[in-house]
Protein backbone atom coordinates (compact mmCIF):
# COMPACT_ATOMS: atom_id res chain seq x y z
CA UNK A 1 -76.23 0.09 -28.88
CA UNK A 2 -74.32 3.18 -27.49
CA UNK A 3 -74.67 6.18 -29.72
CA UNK A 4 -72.33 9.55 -29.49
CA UNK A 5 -75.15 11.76 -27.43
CA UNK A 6 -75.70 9.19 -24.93
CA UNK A 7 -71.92 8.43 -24.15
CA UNK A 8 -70.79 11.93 -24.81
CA UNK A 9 -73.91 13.09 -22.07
CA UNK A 10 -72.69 10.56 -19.78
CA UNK A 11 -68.74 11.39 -19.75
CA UNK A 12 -69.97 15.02 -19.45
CA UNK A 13 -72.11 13.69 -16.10
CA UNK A 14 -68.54 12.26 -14.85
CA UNK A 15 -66.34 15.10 -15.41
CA UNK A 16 -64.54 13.24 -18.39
CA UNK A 17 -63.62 15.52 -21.44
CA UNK A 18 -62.39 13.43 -24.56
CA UNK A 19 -61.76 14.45 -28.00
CA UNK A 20 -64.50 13.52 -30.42
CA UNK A 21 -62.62 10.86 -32.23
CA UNK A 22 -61.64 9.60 -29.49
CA UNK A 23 -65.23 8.88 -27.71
CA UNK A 24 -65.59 7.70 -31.44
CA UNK A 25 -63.03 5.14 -30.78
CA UNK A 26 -64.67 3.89 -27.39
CA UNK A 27 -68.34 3.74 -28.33
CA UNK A 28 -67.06 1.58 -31.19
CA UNK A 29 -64.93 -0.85 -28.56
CA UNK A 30 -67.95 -0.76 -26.33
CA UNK A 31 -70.95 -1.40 -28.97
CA UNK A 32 -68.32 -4.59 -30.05
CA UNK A 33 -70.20 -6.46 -27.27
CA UNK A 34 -73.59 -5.90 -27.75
CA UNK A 35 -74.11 -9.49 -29.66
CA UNK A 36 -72.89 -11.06 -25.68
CA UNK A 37 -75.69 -8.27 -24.31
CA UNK A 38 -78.21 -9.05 -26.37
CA UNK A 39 -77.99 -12.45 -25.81
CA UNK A 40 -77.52 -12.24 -22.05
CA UNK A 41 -79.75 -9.11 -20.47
CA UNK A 42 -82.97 -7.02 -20.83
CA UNK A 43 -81.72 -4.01 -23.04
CA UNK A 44 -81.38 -1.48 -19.78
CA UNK A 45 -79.37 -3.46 -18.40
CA UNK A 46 -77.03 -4.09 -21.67
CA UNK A 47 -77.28 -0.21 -21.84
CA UNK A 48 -75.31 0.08 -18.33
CA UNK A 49 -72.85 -2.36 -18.29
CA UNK A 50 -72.04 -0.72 -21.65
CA UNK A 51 -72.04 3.18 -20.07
CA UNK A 52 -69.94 1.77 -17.20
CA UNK A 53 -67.24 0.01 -19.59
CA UNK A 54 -67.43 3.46 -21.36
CA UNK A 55 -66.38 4.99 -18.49
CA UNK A 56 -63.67 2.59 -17.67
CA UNK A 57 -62.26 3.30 -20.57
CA UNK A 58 -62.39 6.90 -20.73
CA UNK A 59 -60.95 6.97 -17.24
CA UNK A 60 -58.28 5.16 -18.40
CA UNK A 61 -57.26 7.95 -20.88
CA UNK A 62 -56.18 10.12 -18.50
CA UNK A 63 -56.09 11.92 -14.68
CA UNK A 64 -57.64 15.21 -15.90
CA UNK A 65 -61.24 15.78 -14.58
CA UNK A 66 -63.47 18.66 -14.61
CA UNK A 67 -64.70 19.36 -10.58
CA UNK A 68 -66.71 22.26 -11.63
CA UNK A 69 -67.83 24.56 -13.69
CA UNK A 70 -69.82 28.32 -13.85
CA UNK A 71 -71.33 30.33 -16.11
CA UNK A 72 -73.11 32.26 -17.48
CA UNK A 73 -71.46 35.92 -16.58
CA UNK A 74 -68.32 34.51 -15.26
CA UNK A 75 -67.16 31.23 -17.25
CA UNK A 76 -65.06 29.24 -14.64
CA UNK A 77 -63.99 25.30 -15.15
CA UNK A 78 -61.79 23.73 -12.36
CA UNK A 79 -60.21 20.93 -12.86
CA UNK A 80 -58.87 18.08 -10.12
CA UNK A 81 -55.62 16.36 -11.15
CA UNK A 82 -55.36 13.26 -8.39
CA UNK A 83 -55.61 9.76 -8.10
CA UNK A 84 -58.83 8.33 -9.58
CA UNK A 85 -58.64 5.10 -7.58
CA UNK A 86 -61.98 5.15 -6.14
CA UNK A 87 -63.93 6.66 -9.06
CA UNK A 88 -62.21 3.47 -10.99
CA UNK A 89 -62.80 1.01 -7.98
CA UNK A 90 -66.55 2.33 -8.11
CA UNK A 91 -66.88 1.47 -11.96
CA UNK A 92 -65.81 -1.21 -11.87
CA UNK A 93 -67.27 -2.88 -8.97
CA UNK A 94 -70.39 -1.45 -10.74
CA UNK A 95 -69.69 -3.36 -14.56
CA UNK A 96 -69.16 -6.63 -12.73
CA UNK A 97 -72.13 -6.73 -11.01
CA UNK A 98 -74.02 -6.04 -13.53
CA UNK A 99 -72.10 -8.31 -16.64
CA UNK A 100 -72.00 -11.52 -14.41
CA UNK A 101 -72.19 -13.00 -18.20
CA UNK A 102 -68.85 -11.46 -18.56
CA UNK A 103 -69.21 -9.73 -21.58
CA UNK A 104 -66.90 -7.08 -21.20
CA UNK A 105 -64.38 -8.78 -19.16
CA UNK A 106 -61.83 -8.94 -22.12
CA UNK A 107 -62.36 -4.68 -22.88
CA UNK A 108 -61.67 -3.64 -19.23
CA UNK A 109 -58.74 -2.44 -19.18
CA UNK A 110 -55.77 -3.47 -16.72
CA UNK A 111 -56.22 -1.42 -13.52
CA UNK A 112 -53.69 1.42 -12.73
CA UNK A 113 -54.50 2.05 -8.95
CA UNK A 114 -52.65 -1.33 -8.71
CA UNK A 115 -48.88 -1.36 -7.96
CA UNK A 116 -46.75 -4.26 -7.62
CA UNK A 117 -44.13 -4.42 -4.75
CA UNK A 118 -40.68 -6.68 -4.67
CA UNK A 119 -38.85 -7.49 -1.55
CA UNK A 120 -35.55 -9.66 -1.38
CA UNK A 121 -36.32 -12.28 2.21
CA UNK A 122 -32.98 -13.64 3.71
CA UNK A 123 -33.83 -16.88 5.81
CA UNK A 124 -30.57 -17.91 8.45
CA UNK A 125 -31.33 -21.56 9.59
CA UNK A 126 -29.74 -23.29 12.52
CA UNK A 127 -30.03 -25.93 15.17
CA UNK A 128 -31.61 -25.84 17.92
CA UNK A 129 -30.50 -29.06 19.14
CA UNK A 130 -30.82 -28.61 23.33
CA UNK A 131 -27.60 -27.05 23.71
């Protein structure tokens, strides 16, 4: 079961900033699962794929991260505003390794790093009879 200090320590670790009720909101969608992880996988195990659907999540929320920060005489924070297509990629990749039970397949959210493409083909037939 993910409590506030561990997800809220975690997000911090990745850079991800979310309101409290918010974070409220995901642990809640994330802990929803833990009947599947219980059943499923030793408890550290349960306690990842749940941190990494966390993070899914909360990546989803936005494309606002924090790249660094300073203190104590100076207080700095700098923030990287850019496609998060690897950092999701990465989470991902690392959830469904980990929940080949598939537990949180139906919480991950749709992926935005993918874009679809349309294209109009024109075919000309003929004969190419000898001639």
């Amino acid at each position: 079961m993910v409590i506030f200090e561990q997800a809220s320590e975690y997000l911090d670790g990745q850079g991800v900033n979310l309101p409290e009720f918010l974070l409220n909101a995901l642990i809640e969608q994330v802990n929803s699962i833990q009947e599947c992880l219980d059943a499923n996988y030793p408890e550290s195990t349960a306690l990842l794929i749940q941190m990494y659907l966390l993070g899914l999540l909360a990546l989803a929320q936005g494309d606002k991260y924090i790249s660094s920060q300073h203190a104590p005489n100076g207080a700095s924070q700098s923030f990287r505003y850019q496609s998060f297509a690897d950092r999701w990629s990465g989470s991902l990749n690392l959830l469904r390794s980990l929940d080949r039970e598939g537990c949180a397949t139906n919480l991950i959210p749709p992926d935005p790093t993918v874009t679809a493409f349309g294209g109009l083909w024109i075919g000309r037939g003929g004969c190419m009879c000898g001639n």
